[in-house]
Protein backbone atom coordinates (compact mmCIF):
# COMPACT_ATOMS: atom_id res chain seq x y z
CA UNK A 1 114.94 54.33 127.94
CA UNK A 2 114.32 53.78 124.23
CA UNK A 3 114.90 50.01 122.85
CA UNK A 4 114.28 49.81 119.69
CA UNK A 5 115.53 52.38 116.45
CA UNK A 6 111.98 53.13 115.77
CA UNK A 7 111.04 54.04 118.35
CA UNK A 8 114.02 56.03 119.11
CA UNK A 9 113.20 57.85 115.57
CA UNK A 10 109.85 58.32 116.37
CA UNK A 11 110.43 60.08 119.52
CA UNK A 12 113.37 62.28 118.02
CA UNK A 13 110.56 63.28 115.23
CA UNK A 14 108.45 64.61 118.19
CA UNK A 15 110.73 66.12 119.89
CA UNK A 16 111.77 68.08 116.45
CA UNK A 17 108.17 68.81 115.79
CA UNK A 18 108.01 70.08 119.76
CA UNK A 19 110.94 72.17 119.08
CA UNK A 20 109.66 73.76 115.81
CA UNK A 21 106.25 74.46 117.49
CA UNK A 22 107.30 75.93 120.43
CA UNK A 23 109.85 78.08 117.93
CA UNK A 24 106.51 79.10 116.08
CA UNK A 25 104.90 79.99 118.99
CA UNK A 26 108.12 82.43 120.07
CA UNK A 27 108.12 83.95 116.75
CA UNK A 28 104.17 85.16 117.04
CA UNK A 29 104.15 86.25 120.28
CA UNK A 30 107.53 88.81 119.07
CA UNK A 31 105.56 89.47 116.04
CA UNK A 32 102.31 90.43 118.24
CA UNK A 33 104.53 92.16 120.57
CA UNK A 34 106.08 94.37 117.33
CA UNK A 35 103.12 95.30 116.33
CA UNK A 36 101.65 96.47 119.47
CA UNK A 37 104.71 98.54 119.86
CA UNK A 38 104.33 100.23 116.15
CA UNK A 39 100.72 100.40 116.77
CA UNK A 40 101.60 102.25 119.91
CA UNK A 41 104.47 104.70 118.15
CA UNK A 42 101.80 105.45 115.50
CA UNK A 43 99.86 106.69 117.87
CA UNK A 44 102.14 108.93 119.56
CA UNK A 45 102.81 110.33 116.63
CA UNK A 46 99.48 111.17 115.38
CA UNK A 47 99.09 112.88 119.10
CA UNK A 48 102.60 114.48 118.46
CA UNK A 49 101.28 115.98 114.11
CA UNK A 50 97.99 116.63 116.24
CA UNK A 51 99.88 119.02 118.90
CA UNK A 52 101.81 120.08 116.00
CA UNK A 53 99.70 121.98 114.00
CA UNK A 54 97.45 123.21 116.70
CA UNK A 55 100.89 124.77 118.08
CA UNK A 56 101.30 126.00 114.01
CA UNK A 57 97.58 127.40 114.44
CA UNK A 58 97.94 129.39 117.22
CA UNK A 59 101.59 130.53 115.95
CA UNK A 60 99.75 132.08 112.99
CA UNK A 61 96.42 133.62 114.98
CA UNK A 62 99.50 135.32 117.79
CA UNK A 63 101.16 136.65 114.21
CA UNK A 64 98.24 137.75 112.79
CA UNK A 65 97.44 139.32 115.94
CA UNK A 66 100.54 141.11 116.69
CA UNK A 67 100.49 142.43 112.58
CA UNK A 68 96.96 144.23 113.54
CA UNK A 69 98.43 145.47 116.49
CA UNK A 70 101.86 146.87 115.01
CA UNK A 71 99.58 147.99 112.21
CA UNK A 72 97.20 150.17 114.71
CA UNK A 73 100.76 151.18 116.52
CA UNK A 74 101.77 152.49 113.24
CA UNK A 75 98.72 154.32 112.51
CA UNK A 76 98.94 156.29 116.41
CA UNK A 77 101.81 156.74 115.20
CA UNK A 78 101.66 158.58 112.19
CA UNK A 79 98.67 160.77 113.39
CA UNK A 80 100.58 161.95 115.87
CA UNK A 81 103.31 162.81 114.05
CA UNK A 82 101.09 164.59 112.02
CA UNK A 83 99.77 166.29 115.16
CA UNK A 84 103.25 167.22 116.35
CA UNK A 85 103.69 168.76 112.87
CA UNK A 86 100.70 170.98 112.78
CA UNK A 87 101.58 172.37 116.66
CA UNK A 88 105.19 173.45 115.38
């Protein structure tokens, strides 16, 4: 038990000073964690733009390919309808 005022001051200054480091200390360790986590969501989401446009890549090489094709389709096409016509 405390006896004196001063001493009973001094103690309740320690225990404030405790109080605010240990608060400190709290409010770092949910800052590091924060960060970590938006570190982390950056990430996925460079891996997600990544996936993205390699998806928007092969998109446009299957349309580009399928144009040639329907282009060559349209060609058999009109030779031999032209064929047809000559036979009738």
């Amino acid at each position: 038990m405390i006896d004196s005022w001063p001493a009973a001051i001094f103690s309740l200054g320690v225990l404030i000073v405790a109080g605010f480091l240990i608060a400190l200390f709290a409010v770092a360790m949910f800052g590091m964690r924060k960060a970590k986590i938006d570190a982390q969501q950056a990430d996925d989401l460079r891996q997600l733009v990544r996936r993205f446009e390699e998806l928007a890549e092969n998109t446009v090489d299957a349309q580009q390919r399928m144009a040639a094709d329907l282009a060559e389709l349209r060609a058999r096409t009109t030779s031999i309808e032209q064929v047809l016509r000559t036979v009738e």
